[in-house]
N, C-alpha and C. Protein backbone atom coordinates (compact mmCIF):
# COMPACT_ATOMS: atom_id res chain seq x y z
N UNK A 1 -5.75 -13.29 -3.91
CA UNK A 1 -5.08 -12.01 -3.70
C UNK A 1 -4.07 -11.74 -4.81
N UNK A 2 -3.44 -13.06 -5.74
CA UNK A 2 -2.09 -12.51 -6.61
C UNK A 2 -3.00 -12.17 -7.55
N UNK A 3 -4.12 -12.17 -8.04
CA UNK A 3 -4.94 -11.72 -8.64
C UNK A 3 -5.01 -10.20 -9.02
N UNK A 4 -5.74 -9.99 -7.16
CA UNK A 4 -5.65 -8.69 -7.60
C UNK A 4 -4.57 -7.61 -7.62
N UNK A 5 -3.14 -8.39 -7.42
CA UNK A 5 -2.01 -7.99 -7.31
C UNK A 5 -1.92 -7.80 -8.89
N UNK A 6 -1.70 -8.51 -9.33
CA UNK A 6 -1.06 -8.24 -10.63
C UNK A 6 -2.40 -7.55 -11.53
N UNK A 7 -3.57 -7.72 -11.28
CA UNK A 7 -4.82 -7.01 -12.13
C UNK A 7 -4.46 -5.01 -11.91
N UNK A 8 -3.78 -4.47 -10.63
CA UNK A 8 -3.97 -3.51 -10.25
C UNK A 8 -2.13 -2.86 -10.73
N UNK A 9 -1.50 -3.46 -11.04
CA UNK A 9 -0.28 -3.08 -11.75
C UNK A 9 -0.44 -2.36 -12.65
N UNK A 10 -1.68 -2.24 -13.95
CA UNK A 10 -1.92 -1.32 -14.78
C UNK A 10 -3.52 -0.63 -13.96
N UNK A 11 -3.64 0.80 -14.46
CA UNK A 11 -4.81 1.03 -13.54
C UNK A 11 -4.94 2.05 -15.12
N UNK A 12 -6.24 2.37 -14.94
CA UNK A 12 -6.32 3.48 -15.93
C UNK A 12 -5.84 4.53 -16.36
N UNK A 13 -6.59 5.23 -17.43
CA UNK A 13 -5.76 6.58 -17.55
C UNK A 13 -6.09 7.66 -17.01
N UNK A 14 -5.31 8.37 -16.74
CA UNK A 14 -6.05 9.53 -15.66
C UNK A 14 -5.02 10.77 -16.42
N UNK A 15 -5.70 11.73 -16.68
CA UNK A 15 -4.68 12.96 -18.03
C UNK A 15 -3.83 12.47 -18.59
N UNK A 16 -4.38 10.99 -19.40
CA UNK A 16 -3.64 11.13 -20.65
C UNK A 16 -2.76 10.02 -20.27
N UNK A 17 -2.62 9.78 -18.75
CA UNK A 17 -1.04 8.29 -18.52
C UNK A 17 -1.47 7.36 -17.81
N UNK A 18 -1.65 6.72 -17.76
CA UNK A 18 -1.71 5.34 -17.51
C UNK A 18 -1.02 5.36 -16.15
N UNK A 19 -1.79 4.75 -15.27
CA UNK A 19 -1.53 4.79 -13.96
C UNK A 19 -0.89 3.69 -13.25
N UNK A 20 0.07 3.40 -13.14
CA UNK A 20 0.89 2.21 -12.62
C UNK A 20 1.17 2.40 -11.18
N UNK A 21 1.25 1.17 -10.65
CA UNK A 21 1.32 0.57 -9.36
C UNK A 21 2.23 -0.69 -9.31
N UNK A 22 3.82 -0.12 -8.52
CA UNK A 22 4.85 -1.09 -8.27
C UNK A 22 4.32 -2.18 -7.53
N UNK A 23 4.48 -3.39 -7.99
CA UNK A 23 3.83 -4.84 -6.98
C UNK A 23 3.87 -4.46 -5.84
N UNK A 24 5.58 -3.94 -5.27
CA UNK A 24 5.54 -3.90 -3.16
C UNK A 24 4.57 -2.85 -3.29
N UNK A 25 4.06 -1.82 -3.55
CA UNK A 25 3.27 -1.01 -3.45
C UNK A 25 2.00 -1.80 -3.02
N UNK A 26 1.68 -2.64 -4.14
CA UNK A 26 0.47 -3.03 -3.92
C UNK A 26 0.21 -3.70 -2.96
N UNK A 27 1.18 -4.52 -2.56
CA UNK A 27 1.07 -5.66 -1.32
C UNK A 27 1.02 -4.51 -0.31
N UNK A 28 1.51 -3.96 -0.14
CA UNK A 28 1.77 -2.79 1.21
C UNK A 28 0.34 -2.05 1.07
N UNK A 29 -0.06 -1.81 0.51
CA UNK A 29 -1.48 -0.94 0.57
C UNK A 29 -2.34 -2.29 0.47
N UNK A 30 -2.77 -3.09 0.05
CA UNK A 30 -3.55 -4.58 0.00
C UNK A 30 -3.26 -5.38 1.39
N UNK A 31 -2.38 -5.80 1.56
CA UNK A 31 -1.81 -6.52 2.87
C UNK A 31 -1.54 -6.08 3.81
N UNK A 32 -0.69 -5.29 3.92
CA UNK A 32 -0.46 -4.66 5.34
C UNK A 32 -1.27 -3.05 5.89
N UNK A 33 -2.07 -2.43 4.65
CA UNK A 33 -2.98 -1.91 5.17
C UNK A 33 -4.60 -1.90 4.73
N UNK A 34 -4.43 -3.02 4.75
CA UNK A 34 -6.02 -3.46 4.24
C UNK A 34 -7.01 -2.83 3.68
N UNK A 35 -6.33 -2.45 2.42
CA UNK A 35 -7.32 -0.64 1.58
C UNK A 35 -8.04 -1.63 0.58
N UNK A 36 -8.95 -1.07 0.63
CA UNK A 36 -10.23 -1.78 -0.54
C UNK A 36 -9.61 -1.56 -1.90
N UNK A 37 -9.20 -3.05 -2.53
CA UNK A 37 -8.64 -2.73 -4.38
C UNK A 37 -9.32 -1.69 -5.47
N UNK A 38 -10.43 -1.69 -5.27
CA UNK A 38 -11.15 -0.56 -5.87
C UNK A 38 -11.08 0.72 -5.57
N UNK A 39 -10.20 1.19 -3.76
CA UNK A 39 -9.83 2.59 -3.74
C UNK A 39 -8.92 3.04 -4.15
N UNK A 40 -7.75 1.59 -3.82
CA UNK A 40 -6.39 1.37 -4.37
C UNK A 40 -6.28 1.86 -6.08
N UNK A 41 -7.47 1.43 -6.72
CA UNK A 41 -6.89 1.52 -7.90
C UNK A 41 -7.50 2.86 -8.64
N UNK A 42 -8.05 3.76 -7.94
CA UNK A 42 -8.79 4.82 -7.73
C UNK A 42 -8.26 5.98 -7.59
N UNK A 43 -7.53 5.70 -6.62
CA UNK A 43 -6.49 6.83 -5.83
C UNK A 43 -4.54 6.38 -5.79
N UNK A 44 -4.85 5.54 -6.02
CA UNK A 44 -3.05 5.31 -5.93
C UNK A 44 -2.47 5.12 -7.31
N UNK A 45 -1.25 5.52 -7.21
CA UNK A 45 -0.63 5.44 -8.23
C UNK A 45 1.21 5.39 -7.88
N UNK A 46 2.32 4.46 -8.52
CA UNK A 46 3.77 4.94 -7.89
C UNK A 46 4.11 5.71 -8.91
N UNK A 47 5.57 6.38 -8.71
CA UNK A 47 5.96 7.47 -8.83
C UNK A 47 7.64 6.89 -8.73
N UNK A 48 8.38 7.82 -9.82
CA UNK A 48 9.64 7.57 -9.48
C UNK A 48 10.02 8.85 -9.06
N UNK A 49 11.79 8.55 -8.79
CA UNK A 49 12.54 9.37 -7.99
C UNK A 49 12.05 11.07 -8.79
N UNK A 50 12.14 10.94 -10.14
CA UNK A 50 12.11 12.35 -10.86
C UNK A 50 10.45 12.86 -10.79
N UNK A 51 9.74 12.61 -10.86
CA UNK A 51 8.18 12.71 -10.32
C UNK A 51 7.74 13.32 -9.41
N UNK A 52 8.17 12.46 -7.99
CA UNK A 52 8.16 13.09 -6.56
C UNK A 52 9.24 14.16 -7.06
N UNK A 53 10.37 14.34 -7.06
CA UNK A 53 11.01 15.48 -6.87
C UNK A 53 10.40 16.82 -7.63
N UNK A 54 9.61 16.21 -8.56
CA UNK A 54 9.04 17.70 -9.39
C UNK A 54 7.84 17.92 -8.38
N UNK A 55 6.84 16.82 -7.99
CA UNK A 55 5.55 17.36 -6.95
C UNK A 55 5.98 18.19 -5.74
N UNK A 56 6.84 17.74 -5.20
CA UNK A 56 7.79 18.09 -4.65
C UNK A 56 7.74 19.45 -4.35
N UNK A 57 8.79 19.85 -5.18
CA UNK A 57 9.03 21.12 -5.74
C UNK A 57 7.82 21.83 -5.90
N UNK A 58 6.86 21.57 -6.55
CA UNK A 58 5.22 22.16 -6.94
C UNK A 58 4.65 22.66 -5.36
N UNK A 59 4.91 21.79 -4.61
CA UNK A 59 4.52 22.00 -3.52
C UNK A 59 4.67 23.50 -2.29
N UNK A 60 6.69 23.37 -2.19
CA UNK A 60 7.20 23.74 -1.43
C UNK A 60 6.92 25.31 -2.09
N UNK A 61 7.05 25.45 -3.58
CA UNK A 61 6.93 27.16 -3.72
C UNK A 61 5.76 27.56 -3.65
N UNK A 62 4.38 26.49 -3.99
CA UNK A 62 3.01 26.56 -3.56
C UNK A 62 2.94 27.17 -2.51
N UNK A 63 3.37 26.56 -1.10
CA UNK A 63 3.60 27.06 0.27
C UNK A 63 4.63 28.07 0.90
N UNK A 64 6.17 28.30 -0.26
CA UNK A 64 6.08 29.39 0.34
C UNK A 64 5.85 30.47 -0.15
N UNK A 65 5.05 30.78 -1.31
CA UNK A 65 4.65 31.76 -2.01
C UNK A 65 3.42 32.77 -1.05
């Protein structure tokens, strides 16, 4: 499993950035919700505080527009 812990820390590029995955991330989606590493590294990606706050944002005027 530390295998595919640390193999899934870098994930590909997806427009241009390189898709990273914080370790607790990974254990928490790997371990405690038992997601297949290949969807994990497919579909997930972390995000910092300034990131989410811009999707965020993308979102809320999306919806109330």
């Amino acid at each position: 499993m530390t295998n595919i812990i640390q193999s899934l820390s870098v994930q590909p590029k997806f427009n241009g950035k390189v898709n990273r995955l914080y370790k607790k991330h990974v254990e928490e989606l790997l371990i405690r919700r038992a997601l297949n590493p290949d969807w994990v590294k497919a579909n997930c990606r972390s995000v910092n505080i300034a990131e989410a706050t811009e999707v965020l944002r993308h979102l809320i005027f999306y919806f109330v527009d």
